[in-house]
PDB file of N, CA and C in Angstrom:
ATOM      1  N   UNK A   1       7.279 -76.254  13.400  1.00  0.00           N
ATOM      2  CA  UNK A   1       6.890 -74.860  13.339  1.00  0.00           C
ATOM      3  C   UNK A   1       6.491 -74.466  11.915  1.00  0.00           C
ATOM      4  N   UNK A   2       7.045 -75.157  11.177  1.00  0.00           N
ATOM      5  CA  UNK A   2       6.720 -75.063   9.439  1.00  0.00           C
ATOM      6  C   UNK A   2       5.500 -75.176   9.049  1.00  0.00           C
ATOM      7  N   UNK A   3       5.412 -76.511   9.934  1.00  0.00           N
ATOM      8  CA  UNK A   3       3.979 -76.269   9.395  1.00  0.00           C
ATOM      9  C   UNK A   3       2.722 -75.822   9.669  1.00  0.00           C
ATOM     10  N   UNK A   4       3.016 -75.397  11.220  1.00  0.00           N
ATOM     11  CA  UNK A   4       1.680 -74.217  11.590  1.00  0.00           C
ATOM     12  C   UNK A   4       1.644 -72.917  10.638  1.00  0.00           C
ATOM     13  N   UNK A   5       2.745 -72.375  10.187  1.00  0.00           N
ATOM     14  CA  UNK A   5       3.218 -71.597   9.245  1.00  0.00           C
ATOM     15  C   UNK A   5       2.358 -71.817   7.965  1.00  0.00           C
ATOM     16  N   UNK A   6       2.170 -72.792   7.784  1.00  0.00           N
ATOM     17  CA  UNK A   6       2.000 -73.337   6.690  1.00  0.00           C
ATOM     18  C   UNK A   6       0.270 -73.319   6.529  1.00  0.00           C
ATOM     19  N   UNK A   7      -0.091 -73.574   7.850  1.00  0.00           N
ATOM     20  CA  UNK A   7      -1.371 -73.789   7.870  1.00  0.00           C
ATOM     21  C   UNK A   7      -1.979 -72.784   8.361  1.00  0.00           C
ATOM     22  N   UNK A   8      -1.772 -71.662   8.713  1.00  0.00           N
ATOM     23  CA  UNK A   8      -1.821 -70.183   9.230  1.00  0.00           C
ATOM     24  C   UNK A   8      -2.274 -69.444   7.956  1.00  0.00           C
ATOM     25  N   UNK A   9      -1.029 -70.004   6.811  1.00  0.00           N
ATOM     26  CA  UNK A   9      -1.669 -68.936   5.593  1.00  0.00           C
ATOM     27  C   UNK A   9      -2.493 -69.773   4.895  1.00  0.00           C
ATOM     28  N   UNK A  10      -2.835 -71.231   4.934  1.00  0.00           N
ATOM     29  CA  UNK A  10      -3.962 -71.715   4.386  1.00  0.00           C
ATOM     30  C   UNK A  10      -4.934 -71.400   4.843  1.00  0.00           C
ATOM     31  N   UNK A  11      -5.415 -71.276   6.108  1.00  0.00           N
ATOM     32  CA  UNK A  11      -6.231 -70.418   6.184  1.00  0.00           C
ATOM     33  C   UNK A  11      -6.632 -69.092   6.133  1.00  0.00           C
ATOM     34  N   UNK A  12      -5.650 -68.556   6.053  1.00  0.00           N
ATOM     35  CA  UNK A  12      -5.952 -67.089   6.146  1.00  0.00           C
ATOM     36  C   UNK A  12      -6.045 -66.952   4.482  1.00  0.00           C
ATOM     37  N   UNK A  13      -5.615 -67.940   3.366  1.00  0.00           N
ATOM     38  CA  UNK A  13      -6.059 -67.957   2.182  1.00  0.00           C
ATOM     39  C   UNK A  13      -7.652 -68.799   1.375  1.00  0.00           C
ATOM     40  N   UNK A  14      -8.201 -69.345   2.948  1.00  0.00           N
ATOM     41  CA  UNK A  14      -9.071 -69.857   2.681  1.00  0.00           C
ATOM     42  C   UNK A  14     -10.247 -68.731   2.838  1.00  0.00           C
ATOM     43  N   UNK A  15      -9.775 -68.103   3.836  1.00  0.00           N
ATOM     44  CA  UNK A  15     -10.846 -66.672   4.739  1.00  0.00           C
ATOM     45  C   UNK A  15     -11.011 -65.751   3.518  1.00  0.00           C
ATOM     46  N   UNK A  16      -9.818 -65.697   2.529  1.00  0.00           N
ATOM     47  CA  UNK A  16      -9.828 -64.576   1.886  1.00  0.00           C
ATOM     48  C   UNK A  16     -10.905 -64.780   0.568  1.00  0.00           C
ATOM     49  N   UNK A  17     -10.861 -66.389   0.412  1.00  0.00           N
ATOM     50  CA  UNK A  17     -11.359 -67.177  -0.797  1.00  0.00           C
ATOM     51  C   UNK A  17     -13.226 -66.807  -0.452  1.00  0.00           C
ATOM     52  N   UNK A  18     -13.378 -67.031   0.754  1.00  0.00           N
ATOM     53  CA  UNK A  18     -14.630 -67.323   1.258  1.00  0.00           C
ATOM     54  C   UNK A  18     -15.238 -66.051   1.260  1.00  0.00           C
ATOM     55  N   UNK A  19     -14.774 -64.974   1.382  1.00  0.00           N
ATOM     56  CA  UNK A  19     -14.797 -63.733   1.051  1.00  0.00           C
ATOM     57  C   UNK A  19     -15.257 -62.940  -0.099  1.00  0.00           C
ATOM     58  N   UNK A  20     -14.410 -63.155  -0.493  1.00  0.00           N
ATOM     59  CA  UNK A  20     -14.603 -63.022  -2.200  1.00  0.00           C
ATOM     60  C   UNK A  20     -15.704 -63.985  -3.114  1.00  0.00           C
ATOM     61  N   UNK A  21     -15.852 -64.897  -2.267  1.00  0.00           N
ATOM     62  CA  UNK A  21     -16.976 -65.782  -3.415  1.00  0.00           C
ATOM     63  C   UNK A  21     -18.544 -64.985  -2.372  1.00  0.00           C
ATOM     64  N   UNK A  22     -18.469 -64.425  -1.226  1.00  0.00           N
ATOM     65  CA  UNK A  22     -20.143 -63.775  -1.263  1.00  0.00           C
ATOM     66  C   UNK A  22     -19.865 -62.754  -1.803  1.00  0.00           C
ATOM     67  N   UNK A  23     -18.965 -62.110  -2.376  1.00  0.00           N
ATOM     68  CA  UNK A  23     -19.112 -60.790  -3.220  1.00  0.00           C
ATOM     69  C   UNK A  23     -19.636 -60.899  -4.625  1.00  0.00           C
ATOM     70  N   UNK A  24     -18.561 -62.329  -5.058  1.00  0.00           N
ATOM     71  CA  UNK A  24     -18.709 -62.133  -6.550  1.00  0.00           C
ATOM     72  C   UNK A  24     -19.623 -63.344  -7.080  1.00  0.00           C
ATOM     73  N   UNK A  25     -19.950 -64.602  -6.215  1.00  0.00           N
ATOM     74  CA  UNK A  25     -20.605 -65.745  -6.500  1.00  0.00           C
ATOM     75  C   UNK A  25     -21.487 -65.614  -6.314  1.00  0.00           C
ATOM     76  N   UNK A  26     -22.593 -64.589  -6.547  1.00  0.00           N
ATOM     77  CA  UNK A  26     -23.651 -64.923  -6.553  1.00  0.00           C
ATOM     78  C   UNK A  26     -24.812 -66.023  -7.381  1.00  0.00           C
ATOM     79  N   UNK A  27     -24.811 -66.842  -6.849  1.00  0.00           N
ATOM     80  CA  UNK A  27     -25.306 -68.133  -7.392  1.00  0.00           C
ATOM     81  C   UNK A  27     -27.012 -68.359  -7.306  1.00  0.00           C
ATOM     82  N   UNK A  28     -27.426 -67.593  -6.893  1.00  0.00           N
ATOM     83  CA  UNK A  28     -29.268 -67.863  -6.933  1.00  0.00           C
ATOM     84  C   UNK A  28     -29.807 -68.087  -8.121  1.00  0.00           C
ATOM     85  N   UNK A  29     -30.672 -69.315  -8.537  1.00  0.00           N
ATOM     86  CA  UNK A  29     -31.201 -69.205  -9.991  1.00  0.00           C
ATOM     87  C   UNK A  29     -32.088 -68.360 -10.527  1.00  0.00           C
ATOM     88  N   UNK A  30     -32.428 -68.379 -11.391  1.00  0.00           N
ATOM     89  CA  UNK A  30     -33.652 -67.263 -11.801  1.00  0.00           C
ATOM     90  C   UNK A  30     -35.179 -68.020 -11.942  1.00  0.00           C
ATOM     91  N   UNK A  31     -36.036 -66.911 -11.226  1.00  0.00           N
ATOM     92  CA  UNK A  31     -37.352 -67.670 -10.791  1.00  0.00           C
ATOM     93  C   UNK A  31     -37.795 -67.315 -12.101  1.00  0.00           C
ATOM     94  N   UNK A  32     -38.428 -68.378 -12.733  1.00  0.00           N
ATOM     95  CA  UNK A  32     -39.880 -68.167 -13.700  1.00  0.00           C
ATOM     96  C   UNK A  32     -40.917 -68.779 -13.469  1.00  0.00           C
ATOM     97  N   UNK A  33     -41.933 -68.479 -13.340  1.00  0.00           N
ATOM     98  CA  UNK A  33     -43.757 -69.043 -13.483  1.00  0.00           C
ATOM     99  C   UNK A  33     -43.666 -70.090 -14.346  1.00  0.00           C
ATOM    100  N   UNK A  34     -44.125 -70.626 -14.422  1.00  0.00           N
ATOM    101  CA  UNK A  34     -44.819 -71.391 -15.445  1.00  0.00           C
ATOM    102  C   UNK A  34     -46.132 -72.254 -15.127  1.00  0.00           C
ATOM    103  N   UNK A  35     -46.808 -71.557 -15.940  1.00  0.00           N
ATOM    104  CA  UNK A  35     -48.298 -72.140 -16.205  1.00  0.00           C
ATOM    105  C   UNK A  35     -48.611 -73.269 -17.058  1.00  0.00           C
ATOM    106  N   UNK A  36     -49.074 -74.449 -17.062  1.00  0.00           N
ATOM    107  CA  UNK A  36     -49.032 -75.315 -17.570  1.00  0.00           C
ATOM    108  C   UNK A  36     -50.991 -76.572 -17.361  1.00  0.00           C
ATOM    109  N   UNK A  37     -51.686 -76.761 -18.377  1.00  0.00           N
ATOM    110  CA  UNK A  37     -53.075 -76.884 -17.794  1.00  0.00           C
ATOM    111  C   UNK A  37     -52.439 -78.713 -17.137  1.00  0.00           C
ATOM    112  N   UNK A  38     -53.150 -79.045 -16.429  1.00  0.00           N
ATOM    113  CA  UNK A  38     -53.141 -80.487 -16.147  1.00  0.00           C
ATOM    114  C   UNK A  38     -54.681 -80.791 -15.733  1.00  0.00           C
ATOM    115  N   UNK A  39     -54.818 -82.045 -16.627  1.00  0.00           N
ATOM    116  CA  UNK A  39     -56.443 -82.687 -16.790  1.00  0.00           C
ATOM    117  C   UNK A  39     -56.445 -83.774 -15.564  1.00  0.00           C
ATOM    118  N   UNK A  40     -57.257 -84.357 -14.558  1.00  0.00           N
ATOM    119  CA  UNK A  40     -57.508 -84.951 -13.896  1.00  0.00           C
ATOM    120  C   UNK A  40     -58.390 -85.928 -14.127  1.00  0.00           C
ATOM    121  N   UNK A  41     -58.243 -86.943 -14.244  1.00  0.00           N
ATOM    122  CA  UNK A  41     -59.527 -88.523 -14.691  1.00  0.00           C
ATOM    123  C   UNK A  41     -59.931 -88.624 -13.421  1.00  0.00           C
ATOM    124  N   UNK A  42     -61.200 -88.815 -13.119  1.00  0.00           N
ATOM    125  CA  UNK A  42     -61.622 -89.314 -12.438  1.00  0.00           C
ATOM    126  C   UNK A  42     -62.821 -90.168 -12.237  1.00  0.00           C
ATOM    127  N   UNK A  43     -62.866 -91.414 -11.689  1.00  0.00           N
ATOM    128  CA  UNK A  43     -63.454 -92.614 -12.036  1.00  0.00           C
ATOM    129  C   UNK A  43     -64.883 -92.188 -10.947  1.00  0.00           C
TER     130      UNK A  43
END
């Protein structure tokens, strides 16, 4: 019984974790352009 106990609040500490990281983790990088010329050889 201990350890459903046990594993009841691991999850319910995992739910809380998962939670909190779409609030505060926002992780998207930042877009920049970049322009750059590139020459093509052609035979």
């Amino acid at each position: 019984m201990k350890f459903v106990k046990y594993l009841l609040y691991l999850v319910l500490l995992a739910a809380i974790g998962l939670v909190g990281y779409t609030f505060v983790g926002d992780m998207s990088p930042r877009q920049t352009e970049i322009v750059a010329p590139v020459t093509i050889e052609v035979n």
